[in-house]
Protein backbone atom coordinates (compact mmCIF):
# COMPACT_ATOMS: atom_id res chain seq x y z
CA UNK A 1 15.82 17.59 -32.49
CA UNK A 2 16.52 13.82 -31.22
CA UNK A 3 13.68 12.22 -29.02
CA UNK A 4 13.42 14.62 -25.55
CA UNK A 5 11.91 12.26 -23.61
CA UNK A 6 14.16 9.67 -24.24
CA UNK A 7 17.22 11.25 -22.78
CA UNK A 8 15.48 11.28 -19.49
CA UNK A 9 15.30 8.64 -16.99
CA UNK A 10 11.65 10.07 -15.11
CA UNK A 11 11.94 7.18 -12.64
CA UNK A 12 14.65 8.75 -10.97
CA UNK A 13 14.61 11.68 -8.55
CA UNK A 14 16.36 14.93 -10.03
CA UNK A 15 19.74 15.78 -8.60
CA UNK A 16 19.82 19.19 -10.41
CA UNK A 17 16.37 21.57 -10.56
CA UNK A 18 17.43 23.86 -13.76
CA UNK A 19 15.18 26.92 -13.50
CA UNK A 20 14.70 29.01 -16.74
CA UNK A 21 13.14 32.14 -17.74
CA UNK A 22 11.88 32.97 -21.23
CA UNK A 23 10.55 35.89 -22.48
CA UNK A 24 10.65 35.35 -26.38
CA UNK A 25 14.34 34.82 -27.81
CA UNK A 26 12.63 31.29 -29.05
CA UNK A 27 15.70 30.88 -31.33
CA UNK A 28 17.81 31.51 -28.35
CA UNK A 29 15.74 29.26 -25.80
CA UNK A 30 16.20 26.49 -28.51
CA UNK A 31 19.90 26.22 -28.74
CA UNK A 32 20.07 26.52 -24.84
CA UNK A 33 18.14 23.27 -24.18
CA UNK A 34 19.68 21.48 -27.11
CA UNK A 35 23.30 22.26 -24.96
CA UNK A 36 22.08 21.32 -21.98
CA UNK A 37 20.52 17.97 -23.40
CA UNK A 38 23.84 17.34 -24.63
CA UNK A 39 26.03 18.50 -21.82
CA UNK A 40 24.32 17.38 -18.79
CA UNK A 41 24.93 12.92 -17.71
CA UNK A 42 23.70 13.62 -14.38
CA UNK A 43 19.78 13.28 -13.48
CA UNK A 44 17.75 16.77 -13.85
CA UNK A 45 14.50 18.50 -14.23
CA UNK A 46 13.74 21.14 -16.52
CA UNK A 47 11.44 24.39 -15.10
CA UNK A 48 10.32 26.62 -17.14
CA UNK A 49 8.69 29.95 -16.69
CA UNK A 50 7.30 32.38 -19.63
CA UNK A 51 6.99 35.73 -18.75
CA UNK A 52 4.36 36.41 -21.86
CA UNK A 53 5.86 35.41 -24.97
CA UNK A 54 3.89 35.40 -27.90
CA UNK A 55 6.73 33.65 -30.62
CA UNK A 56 5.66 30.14 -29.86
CA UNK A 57 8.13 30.00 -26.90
CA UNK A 58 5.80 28.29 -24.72
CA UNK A 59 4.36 26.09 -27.51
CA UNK A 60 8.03 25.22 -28.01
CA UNK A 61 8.65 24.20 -23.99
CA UNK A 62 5.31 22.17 -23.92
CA UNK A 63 7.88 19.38 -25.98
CA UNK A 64 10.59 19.43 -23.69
CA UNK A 65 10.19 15.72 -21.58
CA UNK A 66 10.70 15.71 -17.92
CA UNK A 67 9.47 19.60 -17.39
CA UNK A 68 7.59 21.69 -15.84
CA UNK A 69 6.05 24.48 -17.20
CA UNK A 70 4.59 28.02 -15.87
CA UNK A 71 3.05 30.60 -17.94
CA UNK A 72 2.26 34.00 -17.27
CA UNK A 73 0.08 35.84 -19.18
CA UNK A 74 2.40 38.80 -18.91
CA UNK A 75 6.30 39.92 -18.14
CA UNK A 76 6.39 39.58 -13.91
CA UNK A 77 10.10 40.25 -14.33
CA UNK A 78 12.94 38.26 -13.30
CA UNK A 79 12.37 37.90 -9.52
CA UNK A 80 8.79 37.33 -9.53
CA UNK A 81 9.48 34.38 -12.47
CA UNK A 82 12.55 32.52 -10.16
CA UNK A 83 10.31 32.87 -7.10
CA UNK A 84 7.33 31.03 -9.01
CA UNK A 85 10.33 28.59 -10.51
CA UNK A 86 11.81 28.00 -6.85
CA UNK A 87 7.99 26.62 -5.72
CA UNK A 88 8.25 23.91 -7.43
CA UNK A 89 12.34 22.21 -7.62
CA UNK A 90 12.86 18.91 -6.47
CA UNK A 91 16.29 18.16 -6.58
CA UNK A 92 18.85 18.55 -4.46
CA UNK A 93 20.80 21.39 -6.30
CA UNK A 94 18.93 24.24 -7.70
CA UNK A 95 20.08 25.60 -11.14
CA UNK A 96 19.34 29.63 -12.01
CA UNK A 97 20.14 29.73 -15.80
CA UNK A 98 19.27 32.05 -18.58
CA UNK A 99 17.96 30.86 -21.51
CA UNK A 100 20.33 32.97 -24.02
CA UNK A 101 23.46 30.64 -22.72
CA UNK A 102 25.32 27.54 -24.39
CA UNK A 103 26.30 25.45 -21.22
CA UNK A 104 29.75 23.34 -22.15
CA UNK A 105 30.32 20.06 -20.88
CA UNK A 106 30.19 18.52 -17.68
CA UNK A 107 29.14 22.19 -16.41
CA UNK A 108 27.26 21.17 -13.51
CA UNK A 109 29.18 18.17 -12.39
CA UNK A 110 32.03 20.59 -11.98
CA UNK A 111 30.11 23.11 -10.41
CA UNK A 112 28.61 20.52 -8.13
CA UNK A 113 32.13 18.95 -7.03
CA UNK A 114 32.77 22.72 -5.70
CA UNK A 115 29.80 22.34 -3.59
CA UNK A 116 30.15 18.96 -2.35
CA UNK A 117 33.93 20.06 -1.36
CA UNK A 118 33.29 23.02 0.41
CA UNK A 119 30.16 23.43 2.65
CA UNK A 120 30.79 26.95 3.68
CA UNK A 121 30.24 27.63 -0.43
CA UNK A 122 26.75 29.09 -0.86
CA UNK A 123 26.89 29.67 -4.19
CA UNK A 124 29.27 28.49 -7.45
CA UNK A 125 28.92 30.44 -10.56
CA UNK A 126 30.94 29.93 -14.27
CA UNK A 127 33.06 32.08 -16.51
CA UNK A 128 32.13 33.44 -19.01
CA UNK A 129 32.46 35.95 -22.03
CA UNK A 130 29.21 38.76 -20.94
CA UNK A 131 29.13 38.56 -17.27
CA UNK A 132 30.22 40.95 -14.33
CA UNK A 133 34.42 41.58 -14.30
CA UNK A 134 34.83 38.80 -11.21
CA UNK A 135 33.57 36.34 -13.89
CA UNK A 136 34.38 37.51 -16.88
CA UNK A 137 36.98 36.07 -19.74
CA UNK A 138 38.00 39.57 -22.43
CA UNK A 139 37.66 39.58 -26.00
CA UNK A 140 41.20 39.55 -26.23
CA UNK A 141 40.96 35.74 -25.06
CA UNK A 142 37.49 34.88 -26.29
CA UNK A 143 37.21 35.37 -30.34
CA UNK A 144 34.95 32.69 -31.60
CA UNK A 145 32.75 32.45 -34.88
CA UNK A 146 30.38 29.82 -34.47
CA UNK A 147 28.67 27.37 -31.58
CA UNK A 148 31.77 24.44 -32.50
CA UNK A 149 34.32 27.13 -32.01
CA UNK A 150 32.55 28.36 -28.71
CA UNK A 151 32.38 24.17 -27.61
CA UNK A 152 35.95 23.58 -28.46
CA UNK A 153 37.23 26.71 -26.27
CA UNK A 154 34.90 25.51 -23.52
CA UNK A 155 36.66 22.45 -23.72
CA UNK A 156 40.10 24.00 -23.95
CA UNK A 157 39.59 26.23 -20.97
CA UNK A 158 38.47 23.88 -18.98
CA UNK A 159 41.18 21.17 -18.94
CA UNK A 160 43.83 24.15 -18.56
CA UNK A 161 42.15 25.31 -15.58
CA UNK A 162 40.99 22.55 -13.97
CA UNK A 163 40.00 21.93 -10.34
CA UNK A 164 40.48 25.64 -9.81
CA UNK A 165 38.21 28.07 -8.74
CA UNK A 166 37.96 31.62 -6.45
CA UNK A 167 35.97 33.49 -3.97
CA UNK A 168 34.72 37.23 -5.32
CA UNK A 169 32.12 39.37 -4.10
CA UNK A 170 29.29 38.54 -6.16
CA UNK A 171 27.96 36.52 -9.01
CA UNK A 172 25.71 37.08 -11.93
CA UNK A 173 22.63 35.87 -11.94
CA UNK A 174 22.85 34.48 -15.54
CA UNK A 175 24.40 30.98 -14.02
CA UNK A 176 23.86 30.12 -10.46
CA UNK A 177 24.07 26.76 -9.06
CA UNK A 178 23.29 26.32 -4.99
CA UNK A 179 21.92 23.63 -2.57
CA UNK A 180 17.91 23.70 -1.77
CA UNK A 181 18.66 24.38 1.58
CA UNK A 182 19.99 27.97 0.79
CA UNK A 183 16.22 29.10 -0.42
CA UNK A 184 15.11 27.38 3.16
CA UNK A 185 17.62 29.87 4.47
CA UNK A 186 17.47 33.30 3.02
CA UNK A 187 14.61 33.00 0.71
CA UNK A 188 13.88 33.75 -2.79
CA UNK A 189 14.50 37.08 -4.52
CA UNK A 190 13.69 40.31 -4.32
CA UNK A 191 10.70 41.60 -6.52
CA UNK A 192 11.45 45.72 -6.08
CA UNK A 193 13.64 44.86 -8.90
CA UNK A 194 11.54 44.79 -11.56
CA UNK A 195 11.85 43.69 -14.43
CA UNK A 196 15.31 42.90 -13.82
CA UNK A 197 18.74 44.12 -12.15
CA UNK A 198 20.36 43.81 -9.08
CA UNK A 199 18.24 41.49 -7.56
CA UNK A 200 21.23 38.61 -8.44
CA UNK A 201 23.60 40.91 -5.88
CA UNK A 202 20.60 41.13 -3.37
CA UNK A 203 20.56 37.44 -3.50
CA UNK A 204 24.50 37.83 -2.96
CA UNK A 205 24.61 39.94 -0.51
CA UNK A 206 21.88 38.06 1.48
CA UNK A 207 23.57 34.71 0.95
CA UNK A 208 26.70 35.61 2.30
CA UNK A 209 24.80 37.72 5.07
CA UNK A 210 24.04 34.45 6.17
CA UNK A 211 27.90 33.15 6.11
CA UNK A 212 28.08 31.19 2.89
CA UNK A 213 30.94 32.57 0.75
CA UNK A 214 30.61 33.28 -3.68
CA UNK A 215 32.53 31.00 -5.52
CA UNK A 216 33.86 31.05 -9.22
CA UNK A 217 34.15 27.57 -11.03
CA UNK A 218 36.90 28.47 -13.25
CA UNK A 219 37.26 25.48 -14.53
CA UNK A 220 33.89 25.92 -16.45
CA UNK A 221 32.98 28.21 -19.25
CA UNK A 222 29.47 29.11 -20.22
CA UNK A 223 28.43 31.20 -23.68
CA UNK A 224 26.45 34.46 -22.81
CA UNK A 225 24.71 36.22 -25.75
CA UNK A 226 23.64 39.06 -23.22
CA UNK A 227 21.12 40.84 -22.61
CA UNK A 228 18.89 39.47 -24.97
CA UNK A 229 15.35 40.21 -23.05
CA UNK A 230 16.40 43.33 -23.07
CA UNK A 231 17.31 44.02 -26.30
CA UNK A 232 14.71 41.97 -28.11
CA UNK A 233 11.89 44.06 -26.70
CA UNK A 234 13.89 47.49 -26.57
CA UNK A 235 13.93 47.89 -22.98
CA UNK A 236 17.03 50.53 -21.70
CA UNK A 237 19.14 48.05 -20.42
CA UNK A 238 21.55 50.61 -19.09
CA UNK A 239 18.58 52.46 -17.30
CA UNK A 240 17.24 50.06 -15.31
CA UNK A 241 20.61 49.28 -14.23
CA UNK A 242 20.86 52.42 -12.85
CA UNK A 243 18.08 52.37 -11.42
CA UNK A 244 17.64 49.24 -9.83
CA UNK A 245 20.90 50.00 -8.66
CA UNK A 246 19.71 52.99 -6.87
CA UNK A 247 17.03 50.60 -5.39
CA UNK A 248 19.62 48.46 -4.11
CA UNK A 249 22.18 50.81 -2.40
CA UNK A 250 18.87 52.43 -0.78
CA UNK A 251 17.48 49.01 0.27
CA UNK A 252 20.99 48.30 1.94
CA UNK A 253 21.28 51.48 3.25
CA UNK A 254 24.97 52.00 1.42
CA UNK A 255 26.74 54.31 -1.07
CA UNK A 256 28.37 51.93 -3.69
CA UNK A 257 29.20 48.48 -4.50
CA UNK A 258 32.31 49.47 -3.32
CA UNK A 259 30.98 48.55 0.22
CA UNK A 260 29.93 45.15 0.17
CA UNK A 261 32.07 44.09 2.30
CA UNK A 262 31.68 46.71 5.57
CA UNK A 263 27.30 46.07 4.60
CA UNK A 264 28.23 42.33 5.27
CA UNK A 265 30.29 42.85 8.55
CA UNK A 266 27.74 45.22 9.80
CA UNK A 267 24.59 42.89 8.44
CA UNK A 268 25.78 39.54 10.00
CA UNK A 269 24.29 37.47 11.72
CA UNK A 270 21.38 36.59 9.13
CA UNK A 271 18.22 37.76 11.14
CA UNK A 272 14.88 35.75 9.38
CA UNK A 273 12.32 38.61 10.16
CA UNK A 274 14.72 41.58 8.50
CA UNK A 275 16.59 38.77 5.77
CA UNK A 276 14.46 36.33 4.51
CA UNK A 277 12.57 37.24 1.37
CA UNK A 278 9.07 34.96 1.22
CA UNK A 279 9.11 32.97 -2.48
């Protein structure tokens, strides 16, 4: 790997805090930050949170230049991790990214220009190949072999579709990019979700509680491996969906996700005392 700290510029003040989880996956964890040390021109920092890995993950991190790193002694699940992450951004943007992804380039320049246009956007989130339907590009358009493959489609997609973008529902939490001032507003997220599920559409659902609308880039394509926590320590990834699913309709007080859009009517305004979720 080239010199980290030399593709940093540590006099400057970040405009992009890039928040990552890892739970092992070191082979994954390494190809992420190699794409986003090759991808990313404008001024970031690197935070890094390890929910207990014992591959040399956090060994690994303590070489990445220009970062910050947390490390828990054991898994405190996704929520828990991003709130510890969220304590400690600088920059103006905040970046929620997992680390089994291959960011393409010029991902968060684009993604920022959709912020910077619209203020009533709260949230801007990619496509990608595993990622909730609103997001999500099929197999029948996506067949790659190999990580040049995946960069050349990334690059393909994104000049056809450029400068365009929609409004859905909600986002997966695999890729979110927001201003600062959105944690001010509605807090972090939601730790009854342990170790991970639904607490991205809680974060949704309070975001746009508080008026901000969900916004696809899709004009920027991001590799998912999926569900690779999961999988590499055989956790039922389909259970605790349902399950934290359950937690979430009962939190909400609704029957499906179906509903979103009557919870949000009947919600609204954002009220601090009953919203706000404390990092």
């Amino acid at each position: 790997m080239q010199n980290l700290n030399k593709l940093f510029n540590i006099n400057k003040k970040p405009i992009f805090s890039i928040v990552i989880l890892t739970r092992n996956g070191l082979s994954f964890t390494k190809i992420c930050i190699e794409s986003i040390l090759k991808n990313t021109k404008l001024e970031y920092e690197l935070i890094f949170i390890d929910n207990g890995s014992n591959d040399g993950t956090s060994q690994y991190l303590k070489t990445i230049g220009n970062s910050k790193l947390i490390i828990n002694k054991e898994n405190k699940g996704f929520a828990a991790g991003c709130n510890q992450g969220l304590k400690k951004v600088n920059g103006k943007y905040i970046v929620l990214l997992n680390n089994d992804t291959i960011v393409s380039k010029e991902w968060l320049i684009k993604m920022k220009e959709w912020l910077e246009k619209d203020p009533s956007i709260g949230i801007v989130g990619p496509r990608s190949n595993m990622v909730l339907p609103e997001q999500s590009i099929g197999p029948q358009y996506y067949q790659v072999k190999n990580q040049s493959e995946i960069e050349k489609f990334a690059e393909e997609w994104a000049e056809k579709w450029a400068h365009t973008g929609y409004k859905v529902q909600r986002l997966s939490g695999f890729c979110m990019v927001f201003r600062k001032e959105l944690i001010e507003k509605i807090g972090g997220f939601d730790t009854r979700f342990f170790p991970g599920n639904s607490e991205d559409t809680d974060f949704c659902i309070r975001t746009r509680i508080a008026g901000k609308k969900l916004w696809v880039a899709n004009d920027v394509f991001i590799h998912h491996f999926g569900n690779r926590t999961f999988k590499l320590h055989d956790e039922n990834y389909e259970r605790l969906l349902v399950e934290n699913q359950k937690k979430l309709l009962t939190k909400w007080n609704f029957n499906s996700l179906n509903e979103i859009e009557q919870l949000i009517k009947r919600e609204s305004p954002f009220n601090h005392f009953k919203h706000y979720i404390p990092l």
